[in-house]
Protein backbone atom coordinates (compact mmCIF):
# COMPACT_ATOMS: atom_id res chain seq x y z
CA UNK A 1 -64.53 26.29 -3.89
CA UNK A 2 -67.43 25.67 -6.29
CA UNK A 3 -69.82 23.09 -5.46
CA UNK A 4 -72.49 21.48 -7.51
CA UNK A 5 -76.09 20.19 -6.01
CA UNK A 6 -77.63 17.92 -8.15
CA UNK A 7 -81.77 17.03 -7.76
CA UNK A 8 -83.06 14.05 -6.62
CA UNK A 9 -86.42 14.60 -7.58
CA UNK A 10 -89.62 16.93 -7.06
CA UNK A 11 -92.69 17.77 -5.27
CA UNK A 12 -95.99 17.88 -6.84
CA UNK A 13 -98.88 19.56 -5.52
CA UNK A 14 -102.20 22.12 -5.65
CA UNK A 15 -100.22 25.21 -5.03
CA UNK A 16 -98.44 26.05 -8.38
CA UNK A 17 -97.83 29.69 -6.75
CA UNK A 18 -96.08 30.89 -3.91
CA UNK A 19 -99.54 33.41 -2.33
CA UNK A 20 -101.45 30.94 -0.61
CA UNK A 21 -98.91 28.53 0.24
CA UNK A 22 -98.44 27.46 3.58
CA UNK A 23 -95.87 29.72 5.65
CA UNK A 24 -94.28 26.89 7.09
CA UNK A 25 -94.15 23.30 7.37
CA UNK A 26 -96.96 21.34 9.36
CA UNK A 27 -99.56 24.38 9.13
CA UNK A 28 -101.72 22.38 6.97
CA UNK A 29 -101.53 18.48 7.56
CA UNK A 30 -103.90 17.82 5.49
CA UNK A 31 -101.95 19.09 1.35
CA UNK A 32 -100.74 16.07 0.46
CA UNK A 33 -97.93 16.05 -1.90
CA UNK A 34 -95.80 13.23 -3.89
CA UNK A 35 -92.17 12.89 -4.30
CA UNK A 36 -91.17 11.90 -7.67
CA UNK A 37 -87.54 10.74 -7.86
CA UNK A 38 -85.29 12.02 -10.83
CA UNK A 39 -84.25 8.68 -13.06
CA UNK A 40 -80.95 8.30 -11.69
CA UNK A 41 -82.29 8.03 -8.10
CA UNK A 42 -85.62 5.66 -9.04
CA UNK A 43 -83.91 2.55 -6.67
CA UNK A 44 -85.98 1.11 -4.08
CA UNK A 45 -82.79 -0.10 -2.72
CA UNK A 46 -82.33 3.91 -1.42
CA UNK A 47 -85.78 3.69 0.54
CA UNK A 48 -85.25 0.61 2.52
CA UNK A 49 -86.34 1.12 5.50
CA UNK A 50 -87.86 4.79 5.28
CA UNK A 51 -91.30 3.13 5.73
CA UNK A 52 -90.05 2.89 9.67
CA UNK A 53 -89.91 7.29 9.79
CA UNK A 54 -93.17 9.25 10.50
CA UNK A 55 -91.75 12.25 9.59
CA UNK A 56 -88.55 13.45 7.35
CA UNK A 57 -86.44 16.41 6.40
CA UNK A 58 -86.77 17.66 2.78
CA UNK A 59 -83.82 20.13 2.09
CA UNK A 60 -84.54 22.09 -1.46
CA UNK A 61 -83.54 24.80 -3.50
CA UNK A 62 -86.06 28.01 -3.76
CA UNK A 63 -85.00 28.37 -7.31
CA UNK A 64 -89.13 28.64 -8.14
CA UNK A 65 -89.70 30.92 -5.20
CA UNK A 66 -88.99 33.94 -6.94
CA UNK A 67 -85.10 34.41 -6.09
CA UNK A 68 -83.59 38.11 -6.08
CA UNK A 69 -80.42 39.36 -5.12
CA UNK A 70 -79.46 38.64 -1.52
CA UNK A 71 -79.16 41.06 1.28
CA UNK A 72 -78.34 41.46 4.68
CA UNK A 73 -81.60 42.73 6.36
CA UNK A 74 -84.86 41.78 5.08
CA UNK A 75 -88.73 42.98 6.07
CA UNK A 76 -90.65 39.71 6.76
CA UNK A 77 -94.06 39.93 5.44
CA UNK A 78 -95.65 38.24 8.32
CA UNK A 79 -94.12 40.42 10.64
CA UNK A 80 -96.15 43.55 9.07
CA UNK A 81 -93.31 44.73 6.27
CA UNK A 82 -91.54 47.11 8.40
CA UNK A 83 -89.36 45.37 10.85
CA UNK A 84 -85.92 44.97 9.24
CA UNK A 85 -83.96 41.90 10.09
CA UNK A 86 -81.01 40.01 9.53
CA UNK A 87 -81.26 36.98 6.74
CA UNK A 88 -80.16 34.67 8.54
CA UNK A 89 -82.38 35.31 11.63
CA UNK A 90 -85.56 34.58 9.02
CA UNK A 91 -86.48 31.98 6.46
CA UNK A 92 -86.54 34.42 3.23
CA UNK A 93 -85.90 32.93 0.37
CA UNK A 94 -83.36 35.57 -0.65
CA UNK A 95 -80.48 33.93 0.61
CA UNK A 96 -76.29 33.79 -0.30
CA UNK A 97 -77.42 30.07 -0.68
CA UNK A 98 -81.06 29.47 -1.78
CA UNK A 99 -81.73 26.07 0.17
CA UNK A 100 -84.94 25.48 2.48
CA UNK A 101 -85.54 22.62 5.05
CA UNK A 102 -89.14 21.59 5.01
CA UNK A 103 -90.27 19.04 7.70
CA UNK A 104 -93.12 16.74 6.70
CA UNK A 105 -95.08 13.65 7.36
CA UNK A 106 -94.66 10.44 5.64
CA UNK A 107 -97.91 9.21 4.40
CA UNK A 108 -96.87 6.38 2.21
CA UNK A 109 -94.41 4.82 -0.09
CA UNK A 110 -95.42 3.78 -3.78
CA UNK A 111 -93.79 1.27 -5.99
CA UNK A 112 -94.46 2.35 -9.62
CA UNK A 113 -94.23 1.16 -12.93
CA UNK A 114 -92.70 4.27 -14.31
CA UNK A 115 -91.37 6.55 -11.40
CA UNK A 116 -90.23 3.64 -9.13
CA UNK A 117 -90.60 4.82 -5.60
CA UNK A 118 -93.40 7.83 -5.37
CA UNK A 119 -93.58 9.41 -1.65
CA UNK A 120 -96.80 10.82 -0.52
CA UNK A 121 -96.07 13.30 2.20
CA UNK A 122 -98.40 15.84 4.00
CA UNK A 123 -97.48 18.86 5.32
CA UNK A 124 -94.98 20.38 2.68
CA UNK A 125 -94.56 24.69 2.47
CA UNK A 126 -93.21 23.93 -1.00
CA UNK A 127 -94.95 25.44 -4.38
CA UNK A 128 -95.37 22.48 -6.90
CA UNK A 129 -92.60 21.42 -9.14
CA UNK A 130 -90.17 22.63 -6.31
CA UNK A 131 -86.62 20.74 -6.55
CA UNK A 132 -85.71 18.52 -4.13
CA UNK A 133 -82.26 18.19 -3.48
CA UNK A 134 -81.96 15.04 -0.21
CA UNK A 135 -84.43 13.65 1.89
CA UNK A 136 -83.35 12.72 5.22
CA UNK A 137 -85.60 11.40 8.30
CA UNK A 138 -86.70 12.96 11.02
CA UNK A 139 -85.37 12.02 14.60
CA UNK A 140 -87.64 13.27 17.62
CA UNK A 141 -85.38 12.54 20.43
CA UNK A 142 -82.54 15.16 18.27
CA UNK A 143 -84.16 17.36 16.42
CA UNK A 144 -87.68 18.26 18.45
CA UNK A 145 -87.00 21.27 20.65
CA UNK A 146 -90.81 21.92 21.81
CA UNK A 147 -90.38 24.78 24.26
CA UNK A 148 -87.70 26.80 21.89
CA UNK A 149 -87.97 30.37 21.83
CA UNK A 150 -88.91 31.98 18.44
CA UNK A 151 -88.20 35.43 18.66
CA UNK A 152 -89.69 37.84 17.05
CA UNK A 153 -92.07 35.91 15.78
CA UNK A 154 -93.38 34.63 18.94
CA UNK A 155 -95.54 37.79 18.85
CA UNK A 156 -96.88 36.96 15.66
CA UNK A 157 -98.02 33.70 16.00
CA UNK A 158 -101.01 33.50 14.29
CA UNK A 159 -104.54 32.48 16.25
CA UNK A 160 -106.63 31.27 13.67
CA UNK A 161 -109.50 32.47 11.88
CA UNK A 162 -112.81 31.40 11.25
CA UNK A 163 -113.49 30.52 7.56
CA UNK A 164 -116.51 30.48 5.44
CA UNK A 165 -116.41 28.39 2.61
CA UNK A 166 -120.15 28.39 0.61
CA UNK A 167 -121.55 24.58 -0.39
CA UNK A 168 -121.67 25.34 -3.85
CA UNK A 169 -117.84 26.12 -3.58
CA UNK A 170 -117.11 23.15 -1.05
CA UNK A 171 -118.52 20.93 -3.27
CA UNK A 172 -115.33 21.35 -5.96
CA UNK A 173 -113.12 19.76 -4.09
CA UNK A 174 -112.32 16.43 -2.62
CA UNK A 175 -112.66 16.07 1.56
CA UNK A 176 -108.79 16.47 1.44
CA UNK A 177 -108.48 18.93 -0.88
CA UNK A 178 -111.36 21.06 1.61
CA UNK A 179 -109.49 20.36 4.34
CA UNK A 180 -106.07 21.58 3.39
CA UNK A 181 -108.19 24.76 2.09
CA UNK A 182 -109.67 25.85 4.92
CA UNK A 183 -106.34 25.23 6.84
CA UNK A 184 -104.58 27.95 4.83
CA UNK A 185 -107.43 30.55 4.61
CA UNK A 186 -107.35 29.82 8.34
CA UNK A 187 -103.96 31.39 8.94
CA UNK A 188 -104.46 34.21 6.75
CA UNK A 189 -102.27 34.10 3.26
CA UNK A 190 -102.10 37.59 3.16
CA UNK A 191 -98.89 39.37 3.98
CA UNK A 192 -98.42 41.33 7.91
CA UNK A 193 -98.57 44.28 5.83
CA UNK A 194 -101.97 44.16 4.19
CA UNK A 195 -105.29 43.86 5.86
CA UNK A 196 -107.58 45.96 4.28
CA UNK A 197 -111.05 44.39 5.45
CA UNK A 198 -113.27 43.61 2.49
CA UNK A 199 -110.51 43.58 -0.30
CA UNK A 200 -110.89 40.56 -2.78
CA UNK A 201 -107.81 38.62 -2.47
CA UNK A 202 -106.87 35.51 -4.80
CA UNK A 203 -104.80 32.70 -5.35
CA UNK A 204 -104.05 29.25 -7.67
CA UNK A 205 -105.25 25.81 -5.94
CA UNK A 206 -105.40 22.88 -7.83
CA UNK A 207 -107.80 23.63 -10.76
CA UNK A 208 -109.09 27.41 -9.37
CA UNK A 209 -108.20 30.08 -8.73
CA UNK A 210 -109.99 30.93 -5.25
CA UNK A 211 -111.07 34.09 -4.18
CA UNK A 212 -111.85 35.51 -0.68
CA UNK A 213 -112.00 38.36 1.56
CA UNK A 214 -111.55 39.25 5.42
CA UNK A 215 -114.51 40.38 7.66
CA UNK A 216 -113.43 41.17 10.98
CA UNK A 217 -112.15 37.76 11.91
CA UNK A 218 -113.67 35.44 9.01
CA UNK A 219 -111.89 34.40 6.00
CA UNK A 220 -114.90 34.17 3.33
CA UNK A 221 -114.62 32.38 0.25
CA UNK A 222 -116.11 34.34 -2.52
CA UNK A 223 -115.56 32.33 -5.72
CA UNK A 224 -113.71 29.57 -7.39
CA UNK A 225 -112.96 30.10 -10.68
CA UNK A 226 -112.15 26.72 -12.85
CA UNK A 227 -108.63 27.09 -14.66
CA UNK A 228 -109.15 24.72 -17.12
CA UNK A 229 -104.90 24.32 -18.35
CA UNK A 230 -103.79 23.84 -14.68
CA UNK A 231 -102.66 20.71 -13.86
CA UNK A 232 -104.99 18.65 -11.16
């Protein structure tokens, strides 16, 4: 049976690449996105009521995520490379079906002239221009599970890092914008499987392209360099 998904809208952001995005959902509050609703879907009549939600459920296709054939195991980077595992006991991207759930906060609702309703969200895992394909909100009382067990990744939960971000760098970017940066650097973009200390490492935000470096346990920013045809 062949099925058809068509998009509702998409998410616009400062990560036009996947290195550097968030792993997950919620592991940088402060990126701020906005929803922007295809034509068809542009009725505030369909967001009645959404304003009453702190948090909802974006389901979306990883079409921009770099899609490859599918296959039973995969090695999850942030498990160091080398552990094989079944697909559907990760969140790879190379799936039968390429569709990813993203949780994230409402932050507001915008009536516009041209878009009609514009959500701001904060939170997102999603690289900008990312299709979504249905939002749907969150319920606590069903779908919050706080002591769940997360196998094999239990072990690699993160502790966070210190970053170093120099004031002539800091200075770039809005208090938001700052924020959500040092958020990310804090969890360490770079895949399980590489950790050279001292190796320049890079990727897009906003207008730069930022570049840093790990000492021991400090992220340090080394440069931003201004892209001037990237979108703000």
């Amino acid at each position: 049976m062949k099925m058809n998904f068509e998009p509702i809208a998409h998410i616009y952001n400062d990560f036009p690449t996947k290195f550097g995005l968030p792993r997950q959902s919620g592991m940088s509050e402060h990126l701020l996105s906005r929803i922007v609703m295809e034509k068809k879907y542009q009725n505030a009549e369909a967001f009645r009521g959404i304003e009453e939600f702190e948090f909802l459920w974006l389901i979306w296709l990883f079409q921009s995520m770099g899609k490859r054939e599918w296959s039973p195991t995969v090695r999850p980077p942030k498990l160091g490379g080398n552990k094989r595992m079944g697909v559907f006991a990760t969140r790879s991207p190379n799936r039968p079906n390429s569709i990813g759930l993203t949780r994230v906060r409402l932050m507001a609702v915008e009536q516009t002239h041209s878009n009609g309703p514009v959500l701001t969200v904060s939170g997102a895992d999603l690289m900008s221009g990312t299709t979504i394909l249905d939002i749907k909100p969150y319920l606590a009382f069903a779908d919050s599970v706080p002591n769940a067990v997360s196998g094999s990744y239990d072990a690699h939960l993160n502790q966070p890092l210190a970053v170093e971000i120099p004031e002539n760098i800091a200075s770039l970017f809005s208090e938001e914008q700052l924020e959500t940066l040092k958020e990310v650097l804090a969890y360490d973009p770079r895949p399980g499987y590489q950790s050279q200390s001292e190796r320049n490492y890079g990727f897009s935000y906003g207008k730069y392209d930022i570049r840093f470096k790990v000492v021991q346990d400090t992220i340090i920013v080394t440069d931003a360099i201004w892209l001037p045809n990237k979108r703000p």
